[in-house]
C-alpha atoms as a PDB file:
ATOM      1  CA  UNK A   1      77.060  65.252  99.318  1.00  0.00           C
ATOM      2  CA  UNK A   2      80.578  64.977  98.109  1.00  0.00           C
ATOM      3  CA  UNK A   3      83.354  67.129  99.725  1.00  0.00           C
ATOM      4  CA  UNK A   4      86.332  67.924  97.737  1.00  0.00           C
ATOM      5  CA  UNK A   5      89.533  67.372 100.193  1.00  0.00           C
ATOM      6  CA  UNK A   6      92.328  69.890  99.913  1.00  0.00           C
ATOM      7  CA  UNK A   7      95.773  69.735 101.250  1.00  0.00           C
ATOM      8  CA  UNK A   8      96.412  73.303 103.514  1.00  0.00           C
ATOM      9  CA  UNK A   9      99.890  72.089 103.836  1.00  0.00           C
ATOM     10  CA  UNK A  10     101.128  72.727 100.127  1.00  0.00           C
ATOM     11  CA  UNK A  11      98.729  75.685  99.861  1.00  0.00           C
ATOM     12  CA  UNK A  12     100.275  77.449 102.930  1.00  0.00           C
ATOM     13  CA  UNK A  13     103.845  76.447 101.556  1.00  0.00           C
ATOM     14  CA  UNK A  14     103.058  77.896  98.012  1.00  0.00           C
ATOM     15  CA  UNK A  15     101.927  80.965  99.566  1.00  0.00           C
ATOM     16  CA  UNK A  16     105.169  81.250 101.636  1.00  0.00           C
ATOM     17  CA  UNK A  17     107.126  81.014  98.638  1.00  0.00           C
ATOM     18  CA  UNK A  18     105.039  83.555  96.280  1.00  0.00           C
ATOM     19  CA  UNK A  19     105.795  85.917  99.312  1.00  0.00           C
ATOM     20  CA  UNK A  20     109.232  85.339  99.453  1.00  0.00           C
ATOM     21  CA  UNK A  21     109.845  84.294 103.189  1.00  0.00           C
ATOM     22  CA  UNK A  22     112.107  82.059 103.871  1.00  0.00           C
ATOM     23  CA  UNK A  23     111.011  78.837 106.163  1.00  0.00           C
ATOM     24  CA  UNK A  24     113.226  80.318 109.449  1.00  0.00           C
ATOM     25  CA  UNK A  25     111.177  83.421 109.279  1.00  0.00           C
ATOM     26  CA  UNK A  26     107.543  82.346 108.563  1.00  0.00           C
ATOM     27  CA  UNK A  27     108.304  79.503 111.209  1.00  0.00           C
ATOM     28  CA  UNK A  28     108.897  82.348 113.858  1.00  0.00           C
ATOM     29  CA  UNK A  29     106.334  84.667 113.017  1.00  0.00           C
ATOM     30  CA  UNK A  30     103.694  81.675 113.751  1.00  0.00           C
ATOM     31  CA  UNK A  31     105.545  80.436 117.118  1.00  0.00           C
ATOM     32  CA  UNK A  32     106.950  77.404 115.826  1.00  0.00           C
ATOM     33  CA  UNK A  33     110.356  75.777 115.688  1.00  0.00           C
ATOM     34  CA  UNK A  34     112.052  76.006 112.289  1.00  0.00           C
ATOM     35  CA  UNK A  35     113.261  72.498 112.425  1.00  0.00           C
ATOM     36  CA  UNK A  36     109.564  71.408 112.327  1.00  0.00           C
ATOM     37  CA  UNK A  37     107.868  74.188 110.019  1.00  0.00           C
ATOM     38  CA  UNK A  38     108.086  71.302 107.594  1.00  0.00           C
ATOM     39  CA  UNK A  39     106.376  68.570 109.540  1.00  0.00           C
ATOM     40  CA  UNK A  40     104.052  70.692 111.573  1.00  0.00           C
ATOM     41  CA  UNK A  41     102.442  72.888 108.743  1.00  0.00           C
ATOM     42  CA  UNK A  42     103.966  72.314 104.767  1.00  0.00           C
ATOM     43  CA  UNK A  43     102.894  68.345 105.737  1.00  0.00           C
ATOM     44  CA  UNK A  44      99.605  68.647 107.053  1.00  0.00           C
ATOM     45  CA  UNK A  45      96.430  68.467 104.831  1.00  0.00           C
ATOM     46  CA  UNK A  46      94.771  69.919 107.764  1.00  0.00           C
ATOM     47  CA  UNK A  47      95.460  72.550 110.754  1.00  0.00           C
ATOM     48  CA  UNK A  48      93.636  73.273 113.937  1.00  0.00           C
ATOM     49  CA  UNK A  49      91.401  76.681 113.701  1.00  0.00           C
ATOM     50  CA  UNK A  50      93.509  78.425 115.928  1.00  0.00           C
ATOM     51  CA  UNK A  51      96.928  77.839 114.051  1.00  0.00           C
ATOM     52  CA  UNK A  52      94.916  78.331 110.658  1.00  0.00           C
ATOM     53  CA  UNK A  53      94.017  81.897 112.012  1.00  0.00           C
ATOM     54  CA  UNK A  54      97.185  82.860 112.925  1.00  0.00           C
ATOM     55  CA  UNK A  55      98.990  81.566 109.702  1.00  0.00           C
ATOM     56  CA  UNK A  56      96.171  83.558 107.878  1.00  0.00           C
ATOM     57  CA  UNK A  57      97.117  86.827 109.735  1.00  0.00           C
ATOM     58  CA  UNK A  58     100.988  86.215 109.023  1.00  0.00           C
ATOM     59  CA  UNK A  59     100.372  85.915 105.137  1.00  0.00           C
ATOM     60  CA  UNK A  60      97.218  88.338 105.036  1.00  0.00           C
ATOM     61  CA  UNK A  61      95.387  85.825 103.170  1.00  0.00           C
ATOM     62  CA  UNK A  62      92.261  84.104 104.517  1.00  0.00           C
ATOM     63  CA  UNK A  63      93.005  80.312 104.050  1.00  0.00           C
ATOM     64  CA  UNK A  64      90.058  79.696 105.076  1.00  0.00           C
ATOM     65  CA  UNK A  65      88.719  80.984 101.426  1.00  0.00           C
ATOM     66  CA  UNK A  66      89.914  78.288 100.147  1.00  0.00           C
ATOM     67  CA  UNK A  67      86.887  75.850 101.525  1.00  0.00           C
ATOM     68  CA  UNK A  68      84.417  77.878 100.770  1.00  0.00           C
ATOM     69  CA  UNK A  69      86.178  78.023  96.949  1.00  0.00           C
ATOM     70  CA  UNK A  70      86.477  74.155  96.630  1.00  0.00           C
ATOM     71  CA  UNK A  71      82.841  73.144  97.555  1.00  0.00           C
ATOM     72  CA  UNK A  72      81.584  70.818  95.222  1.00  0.00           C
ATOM     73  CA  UNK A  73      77.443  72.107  94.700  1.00  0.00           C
ATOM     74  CA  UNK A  74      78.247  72.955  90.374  1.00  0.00           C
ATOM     75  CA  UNK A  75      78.173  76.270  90.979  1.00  0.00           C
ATOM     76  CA  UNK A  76      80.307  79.067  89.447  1.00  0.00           C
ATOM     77  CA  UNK A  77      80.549  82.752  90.617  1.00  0.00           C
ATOM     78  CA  UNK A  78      81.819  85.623  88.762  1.00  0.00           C
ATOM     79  CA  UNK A  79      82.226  89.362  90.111  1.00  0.00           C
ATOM     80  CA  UNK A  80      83.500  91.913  87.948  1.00  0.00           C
ATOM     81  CA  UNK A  81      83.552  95.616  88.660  1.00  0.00           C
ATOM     82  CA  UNK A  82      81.772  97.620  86.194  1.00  0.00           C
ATOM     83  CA  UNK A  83      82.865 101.249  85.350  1.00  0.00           C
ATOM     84  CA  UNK A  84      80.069 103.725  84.826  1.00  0.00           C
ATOM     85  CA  UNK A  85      80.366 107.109  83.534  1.00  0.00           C
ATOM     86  CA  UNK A  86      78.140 110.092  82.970  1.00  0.00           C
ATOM     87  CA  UNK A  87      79.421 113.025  81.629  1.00  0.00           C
ATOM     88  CA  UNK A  88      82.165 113.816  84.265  1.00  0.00           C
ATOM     89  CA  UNK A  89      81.446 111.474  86.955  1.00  0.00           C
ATOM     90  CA  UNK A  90      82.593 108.203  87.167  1.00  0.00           C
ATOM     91  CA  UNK A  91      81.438 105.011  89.817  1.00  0.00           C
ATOM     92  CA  UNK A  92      82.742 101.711  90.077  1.00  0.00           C
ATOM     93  CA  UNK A  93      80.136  99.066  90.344  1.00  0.00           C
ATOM     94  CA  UNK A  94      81.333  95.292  91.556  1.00  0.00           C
ATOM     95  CA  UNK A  95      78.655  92.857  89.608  1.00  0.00           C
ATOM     96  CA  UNK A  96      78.240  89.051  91.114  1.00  0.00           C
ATOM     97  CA  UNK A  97      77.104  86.584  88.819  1.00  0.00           C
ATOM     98  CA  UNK A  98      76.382  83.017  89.886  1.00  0.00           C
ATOM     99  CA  UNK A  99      75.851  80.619  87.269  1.00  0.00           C
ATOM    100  CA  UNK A 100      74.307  76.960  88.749  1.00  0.00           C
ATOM    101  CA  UNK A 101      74.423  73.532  86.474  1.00  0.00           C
ATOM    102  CA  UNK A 102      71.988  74.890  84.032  1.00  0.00           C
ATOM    103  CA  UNK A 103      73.383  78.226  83.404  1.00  0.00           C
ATOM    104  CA  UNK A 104      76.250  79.186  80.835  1.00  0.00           C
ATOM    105  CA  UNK A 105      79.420  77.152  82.060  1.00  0.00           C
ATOM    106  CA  UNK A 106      82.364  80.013  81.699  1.00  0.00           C
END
């Protein structure tokens, strides 16, 4: 089985960016020098558990997502939410579809 790398470094610093903190601050809120937020996390194509957690609590995102997203097995999911109404009432409905190599490619 093939694993398809990904680099957490430029992931992490993307995020950082599309959330608008500046290096000095993200640096501090994950306990690490801002002289070597560069070298210690936006370089790095891969982060201990521990640091990965905490990074993933400062930018409420799960990085860890992101391997389960990247796995290589020719699959495709899809979830949509579905609105359903009868006469006055209304429910939301969230729909997963997962399409394999023989199935529809979207």
């Amino acid at each position: 089985m093939k694993i398809e790398r990904i680099n957490l470094g430029e992931i992490i610093r993307a995020i950082v960016e599309e959330k608008g903190l500046t290096n000095a601050e993200f640096a501090r809120q994950i306990g690490v020098q801002r002289q070597n937020i560069v070298k210690t996390v936006f370089e790095k194509a891969s982060l201990d558990t521990n640091m990965l957690c905490t990074i993933s609590e400062v930018l409420d995102c799960n990085l860890f997502d992101y391997f389960k997203s990247n796995r290589t097995d020719d699959k495709t999911e899809l979830k949509a939410t579905i609105t359903i109404e009868m006469g006055k009432e209304k429910k939301d409905r969230t729909v997963r579809f997962v399409f394999g190599e023989n199935d529809i490619k979207l």
